[in-house]
N, C-alpha and C. Protein backbone atom coordinates (compact mmCIF):
# COMPACT_ATOMS: atom_id res chain seq x y z
N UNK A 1 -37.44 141.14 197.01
CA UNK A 1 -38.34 141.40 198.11
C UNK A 1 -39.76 141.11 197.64
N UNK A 2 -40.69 140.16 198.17
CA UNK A 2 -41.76 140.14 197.61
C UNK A 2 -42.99 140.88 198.61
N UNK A 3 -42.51 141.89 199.07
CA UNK A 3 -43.57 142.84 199.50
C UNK A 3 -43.49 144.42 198.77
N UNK A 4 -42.68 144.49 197.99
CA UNK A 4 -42.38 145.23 196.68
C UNK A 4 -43.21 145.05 195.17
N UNK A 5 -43.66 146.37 194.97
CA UNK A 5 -44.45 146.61 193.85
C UNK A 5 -43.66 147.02 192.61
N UNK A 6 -42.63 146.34 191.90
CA UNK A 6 -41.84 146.95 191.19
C UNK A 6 -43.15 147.83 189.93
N UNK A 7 -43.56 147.63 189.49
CA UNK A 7 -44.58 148.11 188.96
C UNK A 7 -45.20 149.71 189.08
N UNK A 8 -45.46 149.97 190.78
CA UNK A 8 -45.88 151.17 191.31
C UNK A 8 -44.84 151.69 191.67
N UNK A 9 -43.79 151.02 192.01
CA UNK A 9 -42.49 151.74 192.74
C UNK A 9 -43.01 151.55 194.14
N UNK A 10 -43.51 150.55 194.83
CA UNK A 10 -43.78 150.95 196.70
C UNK A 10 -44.19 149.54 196.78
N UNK A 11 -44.11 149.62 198.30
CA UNK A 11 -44.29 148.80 199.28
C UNK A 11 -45.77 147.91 198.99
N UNK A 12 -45.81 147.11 198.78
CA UNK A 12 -47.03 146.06 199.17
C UNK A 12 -47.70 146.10 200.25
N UNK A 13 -49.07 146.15 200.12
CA UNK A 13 -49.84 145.85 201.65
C UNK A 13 -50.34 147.25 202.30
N UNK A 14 -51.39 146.68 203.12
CA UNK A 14 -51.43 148.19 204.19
C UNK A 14 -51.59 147.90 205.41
N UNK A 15 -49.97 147.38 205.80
CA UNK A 15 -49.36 147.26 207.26
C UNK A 15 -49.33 148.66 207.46
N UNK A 16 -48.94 148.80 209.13
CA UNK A 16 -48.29 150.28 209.29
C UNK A 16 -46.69 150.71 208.91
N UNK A 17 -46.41 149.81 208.42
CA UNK A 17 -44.79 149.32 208.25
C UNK A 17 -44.50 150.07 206.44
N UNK A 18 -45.97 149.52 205.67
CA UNK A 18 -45.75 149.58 204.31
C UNK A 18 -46.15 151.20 204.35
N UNK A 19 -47.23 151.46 204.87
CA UNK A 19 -47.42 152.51 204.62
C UNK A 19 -46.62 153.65 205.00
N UNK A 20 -46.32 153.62 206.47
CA UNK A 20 -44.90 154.46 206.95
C UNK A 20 -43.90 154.52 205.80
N UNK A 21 -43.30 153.40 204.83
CA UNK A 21 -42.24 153.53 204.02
C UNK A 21 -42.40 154.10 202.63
N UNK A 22 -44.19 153.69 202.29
CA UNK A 22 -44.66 154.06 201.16
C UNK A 22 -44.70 156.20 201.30
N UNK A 23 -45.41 156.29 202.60
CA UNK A 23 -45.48 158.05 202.93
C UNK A 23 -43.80 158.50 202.82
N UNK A 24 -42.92 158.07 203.57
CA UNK A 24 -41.50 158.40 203.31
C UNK A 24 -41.15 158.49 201.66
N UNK A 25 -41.06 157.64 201.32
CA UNK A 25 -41.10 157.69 199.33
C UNK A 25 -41.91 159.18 199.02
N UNK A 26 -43.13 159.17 199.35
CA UNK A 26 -43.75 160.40 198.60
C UNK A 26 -43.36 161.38 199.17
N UNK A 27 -42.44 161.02 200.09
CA UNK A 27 -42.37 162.49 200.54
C UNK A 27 -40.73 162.79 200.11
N UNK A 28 -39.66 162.05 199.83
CA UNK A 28 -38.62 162.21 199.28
C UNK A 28 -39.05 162.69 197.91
N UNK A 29 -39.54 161.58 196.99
CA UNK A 29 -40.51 162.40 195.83
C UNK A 29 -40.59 163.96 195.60
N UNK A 30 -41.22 164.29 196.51
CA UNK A 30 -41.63 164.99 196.39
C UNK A 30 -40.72 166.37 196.65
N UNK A 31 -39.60 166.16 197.92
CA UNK A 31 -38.10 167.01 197.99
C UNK A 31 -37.61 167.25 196.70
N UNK A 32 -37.55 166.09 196.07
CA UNK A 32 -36.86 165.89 194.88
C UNK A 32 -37.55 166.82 193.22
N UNK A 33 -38.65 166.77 193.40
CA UNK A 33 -39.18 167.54 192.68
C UNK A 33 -39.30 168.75 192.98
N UNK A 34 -39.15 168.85 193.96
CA UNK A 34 -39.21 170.50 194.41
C UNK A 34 -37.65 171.33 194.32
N UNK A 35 -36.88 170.00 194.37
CA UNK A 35 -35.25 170.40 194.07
C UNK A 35 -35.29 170.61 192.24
N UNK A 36 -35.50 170.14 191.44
CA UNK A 36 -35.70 170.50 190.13
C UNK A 36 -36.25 171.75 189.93
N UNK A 37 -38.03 171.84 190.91
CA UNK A 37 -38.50 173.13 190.38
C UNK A 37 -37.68 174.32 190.58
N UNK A 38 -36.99 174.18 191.39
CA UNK A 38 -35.86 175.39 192.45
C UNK A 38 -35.00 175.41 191.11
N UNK A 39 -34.39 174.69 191.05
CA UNK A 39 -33.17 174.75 189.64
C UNK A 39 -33.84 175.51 188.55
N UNK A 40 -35.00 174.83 187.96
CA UNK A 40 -35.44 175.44 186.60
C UNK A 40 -35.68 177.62 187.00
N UNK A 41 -36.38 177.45 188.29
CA UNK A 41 -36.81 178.51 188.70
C UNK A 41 -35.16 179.53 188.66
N UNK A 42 -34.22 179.32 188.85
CA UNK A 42 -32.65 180.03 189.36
C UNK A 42 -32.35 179.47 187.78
N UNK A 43 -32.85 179.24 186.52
CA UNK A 43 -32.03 178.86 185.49
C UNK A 43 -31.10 178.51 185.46
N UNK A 44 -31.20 177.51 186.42
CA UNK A 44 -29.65 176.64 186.17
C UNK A 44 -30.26 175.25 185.08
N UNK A 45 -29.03 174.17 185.16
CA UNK A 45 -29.26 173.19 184.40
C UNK A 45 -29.64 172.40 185.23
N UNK A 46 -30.62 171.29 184.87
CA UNK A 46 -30.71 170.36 185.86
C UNK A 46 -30.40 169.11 185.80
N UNK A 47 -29.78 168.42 185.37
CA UNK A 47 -29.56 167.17 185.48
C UNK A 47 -29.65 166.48 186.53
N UNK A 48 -29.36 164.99 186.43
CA UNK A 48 -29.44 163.98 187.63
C UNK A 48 -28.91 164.31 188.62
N UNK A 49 -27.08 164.63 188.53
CA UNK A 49 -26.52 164.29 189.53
C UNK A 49 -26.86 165.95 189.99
N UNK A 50 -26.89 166.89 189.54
CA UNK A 50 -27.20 168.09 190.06
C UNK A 50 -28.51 168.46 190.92
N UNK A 51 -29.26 167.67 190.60
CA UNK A 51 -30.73 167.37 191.20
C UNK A 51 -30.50 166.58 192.70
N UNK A 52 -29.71 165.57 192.50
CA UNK A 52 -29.20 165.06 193.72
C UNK A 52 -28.69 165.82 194.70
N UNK A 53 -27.44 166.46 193.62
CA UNK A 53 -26.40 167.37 194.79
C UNK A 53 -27.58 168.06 195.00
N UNK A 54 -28.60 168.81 194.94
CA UNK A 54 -29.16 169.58 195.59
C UNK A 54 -30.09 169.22 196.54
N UNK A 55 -30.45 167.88 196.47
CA UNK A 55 -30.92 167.40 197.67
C UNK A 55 -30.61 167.45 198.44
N UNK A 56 -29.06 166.40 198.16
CA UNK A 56 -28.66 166.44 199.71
C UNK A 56 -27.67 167.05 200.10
N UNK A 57 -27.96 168.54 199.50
CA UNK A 57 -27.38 169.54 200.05
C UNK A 57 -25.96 169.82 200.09
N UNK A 58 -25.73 169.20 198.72
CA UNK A 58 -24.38 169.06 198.25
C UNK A 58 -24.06 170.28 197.17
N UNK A 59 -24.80 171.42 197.10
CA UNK A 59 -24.56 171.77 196.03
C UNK A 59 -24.27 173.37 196.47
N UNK A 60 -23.10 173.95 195.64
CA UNK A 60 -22.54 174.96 195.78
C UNK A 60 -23.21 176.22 195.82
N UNK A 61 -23.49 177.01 196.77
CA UNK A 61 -23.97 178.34 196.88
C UNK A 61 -22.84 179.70 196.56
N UNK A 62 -22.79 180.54 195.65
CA UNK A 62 -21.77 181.16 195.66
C UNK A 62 -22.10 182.79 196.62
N UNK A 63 -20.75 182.88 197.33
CA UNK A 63 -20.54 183.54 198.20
C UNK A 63 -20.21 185.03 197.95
N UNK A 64 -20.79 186.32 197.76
CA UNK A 64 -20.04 187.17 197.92
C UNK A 64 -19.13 187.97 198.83
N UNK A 65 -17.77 189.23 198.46
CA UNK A 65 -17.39 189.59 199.42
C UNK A 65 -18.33 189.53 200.45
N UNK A 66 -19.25 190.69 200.31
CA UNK A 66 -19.98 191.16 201.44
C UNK A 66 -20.52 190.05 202.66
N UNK A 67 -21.40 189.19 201.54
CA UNK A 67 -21.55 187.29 202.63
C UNK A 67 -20.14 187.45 203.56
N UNK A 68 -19.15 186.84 202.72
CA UNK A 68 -18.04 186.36 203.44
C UNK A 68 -17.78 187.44 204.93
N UNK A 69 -17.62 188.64 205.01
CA UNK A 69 -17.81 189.84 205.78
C UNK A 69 -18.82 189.39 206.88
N UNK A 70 -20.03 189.04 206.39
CA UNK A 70 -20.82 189.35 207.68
C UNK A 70 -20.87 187.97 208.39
N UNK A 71 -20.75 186.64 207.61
CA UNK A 71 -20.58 185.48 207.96
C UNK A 71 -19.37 185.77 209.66
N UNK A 72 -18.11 185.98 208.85
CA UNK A 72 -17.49 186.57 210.26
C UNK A 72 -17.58 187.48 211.43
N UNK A 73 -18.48 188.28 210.64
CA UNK A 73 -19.08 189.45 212.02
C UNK A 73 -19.85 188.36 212.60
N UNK A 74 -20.51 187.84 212.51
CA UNK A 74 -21.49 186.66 213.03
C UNK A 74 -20.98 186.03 213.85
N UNK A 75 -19.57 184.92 213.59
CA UNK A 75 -19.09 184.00 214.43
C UNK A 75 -18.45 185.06 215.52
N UNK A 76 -17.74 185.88 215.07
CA UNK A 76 -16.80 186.58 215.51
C UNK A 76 -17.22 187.41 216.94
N UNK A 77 -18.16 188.23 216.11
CA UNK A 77 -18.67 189.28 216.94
C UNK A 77 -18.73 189.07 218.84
N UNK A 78 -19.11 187.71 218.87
CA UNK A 78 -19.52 187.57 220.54
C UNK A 78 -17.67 187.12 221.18
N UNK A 79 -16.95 186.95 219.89
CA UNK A 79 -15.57 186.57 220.70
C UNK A 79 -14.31 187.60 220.64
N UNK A 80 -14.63 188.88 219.76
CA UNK A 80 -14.10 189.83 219.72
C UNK A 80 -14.62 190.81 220.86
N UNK A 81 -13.54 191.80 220.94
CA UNK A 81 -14.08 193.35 222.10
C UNK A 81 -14.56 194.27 220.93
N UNK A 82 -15.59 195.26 221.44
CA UNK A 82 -16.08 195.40 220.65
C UNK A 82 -16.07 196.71 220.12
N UNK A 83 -14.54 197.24 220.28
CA UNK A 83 -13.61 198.35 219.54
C UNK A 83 -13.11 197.45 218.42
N UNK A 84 -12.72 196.14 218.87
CA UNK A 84 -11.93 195.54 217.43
C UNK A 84 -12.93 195.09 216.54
N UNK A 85 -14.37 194.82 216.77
CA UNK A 85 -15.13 194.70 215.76
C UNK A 85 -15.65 195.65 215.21
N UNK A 86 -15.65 197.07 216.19
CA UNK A 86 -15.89 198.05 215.21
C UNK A 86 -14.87 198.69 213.92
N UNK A 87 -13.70 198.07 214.35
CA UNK A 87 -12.36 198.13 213.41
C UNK A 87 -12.47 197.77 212.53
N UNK A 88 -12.97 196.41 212.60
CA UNK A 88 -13.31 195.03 211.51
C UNK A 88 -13.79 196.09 210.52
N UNK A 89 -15.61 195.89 210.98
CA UNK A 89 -16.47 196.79 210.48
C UNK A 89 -15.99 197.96 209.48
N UNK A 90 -15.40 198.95 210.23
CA UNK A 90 -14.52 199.98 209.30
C UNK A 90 -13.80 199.57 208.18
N UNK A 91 -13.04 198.82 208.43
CA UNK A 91 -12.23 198.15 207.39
C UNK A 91 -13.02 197.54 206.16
N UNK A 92 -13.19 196.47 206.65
CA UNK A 92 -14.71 195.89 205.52
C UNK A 92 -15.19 196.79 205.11
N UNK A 93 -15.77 197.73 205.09
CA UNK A 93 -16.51 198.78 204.46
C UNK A 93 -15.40 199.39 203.72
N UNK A 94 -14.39 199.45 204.32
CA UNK A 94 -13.37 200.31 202.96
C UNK A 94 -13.00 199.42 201.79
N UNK A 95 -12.76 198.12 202.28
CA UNK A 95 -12.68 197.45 201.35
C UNK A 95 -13.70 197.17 200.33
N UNK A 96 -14.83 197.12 200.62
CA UNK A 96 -16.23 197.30 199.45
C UNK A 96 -16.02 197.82 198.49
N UNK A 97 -15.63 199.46 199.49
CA UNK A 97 -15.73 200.80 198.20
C UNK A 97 -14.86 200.60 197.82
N UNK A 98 -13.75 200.29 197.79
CA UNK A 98 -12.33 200.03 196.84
C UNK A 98 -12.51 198.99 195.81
N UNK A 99 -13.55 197.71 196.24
CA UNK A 99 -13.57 196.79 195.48
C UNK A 99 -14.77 197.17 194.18
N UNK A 100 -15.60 198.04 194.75
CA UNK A 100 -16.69 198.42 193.66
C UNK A 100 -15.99 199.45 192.96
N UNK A 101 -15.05 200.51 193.22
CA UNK A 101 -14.41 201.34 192.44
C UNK A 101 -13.74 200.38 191.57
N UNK A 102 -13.06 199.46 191.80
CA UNK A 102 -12.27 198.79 190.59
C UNK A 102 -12.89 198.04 189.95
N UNK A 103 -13.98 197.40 190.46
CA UNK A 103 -14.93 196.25 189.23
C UNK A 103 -15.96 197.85 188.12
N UNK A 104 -16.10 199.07 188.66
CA UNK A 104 -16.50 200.05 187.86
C UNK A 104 -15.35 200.68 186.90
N UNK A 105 -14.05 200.56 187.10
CA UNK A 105 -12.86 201.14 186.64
C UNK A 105 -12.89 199.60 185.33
N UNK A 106 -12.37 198.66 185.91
CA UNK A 106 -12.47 197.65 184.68
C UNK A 106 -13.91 197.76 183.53
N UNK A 107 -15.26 197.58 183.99
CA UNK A 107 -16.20 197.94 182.85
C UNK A 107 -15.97 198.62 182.32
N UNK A 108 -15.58 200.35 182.55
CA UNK A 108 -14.94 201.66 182.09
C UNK A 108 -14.07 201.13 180.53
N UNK A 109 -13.21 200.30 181.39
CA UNK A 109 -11.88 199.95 180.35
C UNK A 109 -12.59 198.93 179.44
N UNK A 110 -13.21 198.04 179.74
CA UNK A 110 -13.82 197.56 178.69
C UNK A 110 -14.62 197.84 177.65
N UNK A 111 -15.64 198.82 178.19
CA UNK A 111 -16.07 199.50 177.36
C UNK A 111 -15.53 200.33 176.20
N UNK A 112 -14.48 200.79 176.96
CA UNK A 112 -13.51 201.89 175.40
C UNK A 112 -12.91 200.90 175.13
N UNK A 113 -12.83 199.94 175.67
CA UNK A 113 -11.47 198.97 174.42
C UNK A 113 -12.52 197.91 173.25
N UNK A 114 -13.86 197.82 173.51
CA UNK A 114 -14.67 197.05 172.94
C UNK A 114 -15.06 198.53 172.07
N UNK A 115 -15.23 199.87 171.91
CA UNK A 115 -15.57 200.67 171.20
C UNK A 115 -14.32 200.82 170.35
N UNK A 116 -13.11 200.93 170.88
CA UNK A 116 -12.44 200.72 170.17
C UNK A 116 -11.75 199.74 168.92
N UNK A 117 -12.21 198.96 169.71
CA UNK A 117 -12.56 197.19 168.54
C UNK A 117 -12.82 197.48 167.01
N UNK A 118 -13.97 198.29 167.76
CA UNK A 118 -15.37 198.88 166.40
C UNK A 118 -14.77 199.54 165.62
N UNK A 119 -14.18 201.05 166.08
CA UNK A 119 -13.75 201.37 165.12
C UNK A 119 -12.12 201.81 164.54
N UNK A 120 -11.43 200.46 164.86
CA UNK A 120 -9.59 200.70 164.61
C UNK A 120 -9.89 199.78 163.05
């Protein structure tokens, strides 16, 4: 293309054409750097293709129970009656406390079996 600046990285000239494509560039640029600062900021790793996936919005958000829970109260809510979403509701909530009693029951156990480590 000889309206290409391999040099600067952009468009040649100041058509409205070059410049429209040259502002688009700085402004992807600039997504793109702001997708790195986001990574370094959440201590993740950043590499290329991870920098990408996070552009374009390819990149994995992890979900907890609770997310997953309200995500469905959300869709749900306007297509359910709204005794069975208060059911839902009930339920989900029991399930929490059952699920935080056992992720506190396992640390418990880890803990005496890592003290125990120490001194058998």
């Amino acid at each position: 293309m000889s309206t290409w600046d391999s040099k600067r990285q952009r468009v040649k000239g100041n058509s409205t054409q070059a410049r429209t494509i040259n502002l688009h560039l700085d402004e992807v640029k600039s997504e793109i750097v702001q997708c790195f600062r986001d990574m370094k900021s959440e201590s993740k790793i950043a590499t290329q293709q991870l920098v990408k996936a996070r552009y374009l919005g390819e990149d994995k958000k992890d979900h907890s129970l609770k997310d997953i829970f309200n995500y469905h109260n959300e869709k749900m809510g306007v297509k359910l009656a709204p005794k069975t979403l208060y059911h839902y509701k009930a339920s989900q909530k029991y399930i929490l406390i059952r699920y935080q009693m056992s992720i506190k029951k396992m640390i418990y156990f880890f803990k005496i079996w890592t003290i125990n480590l120490f001194w058998d």
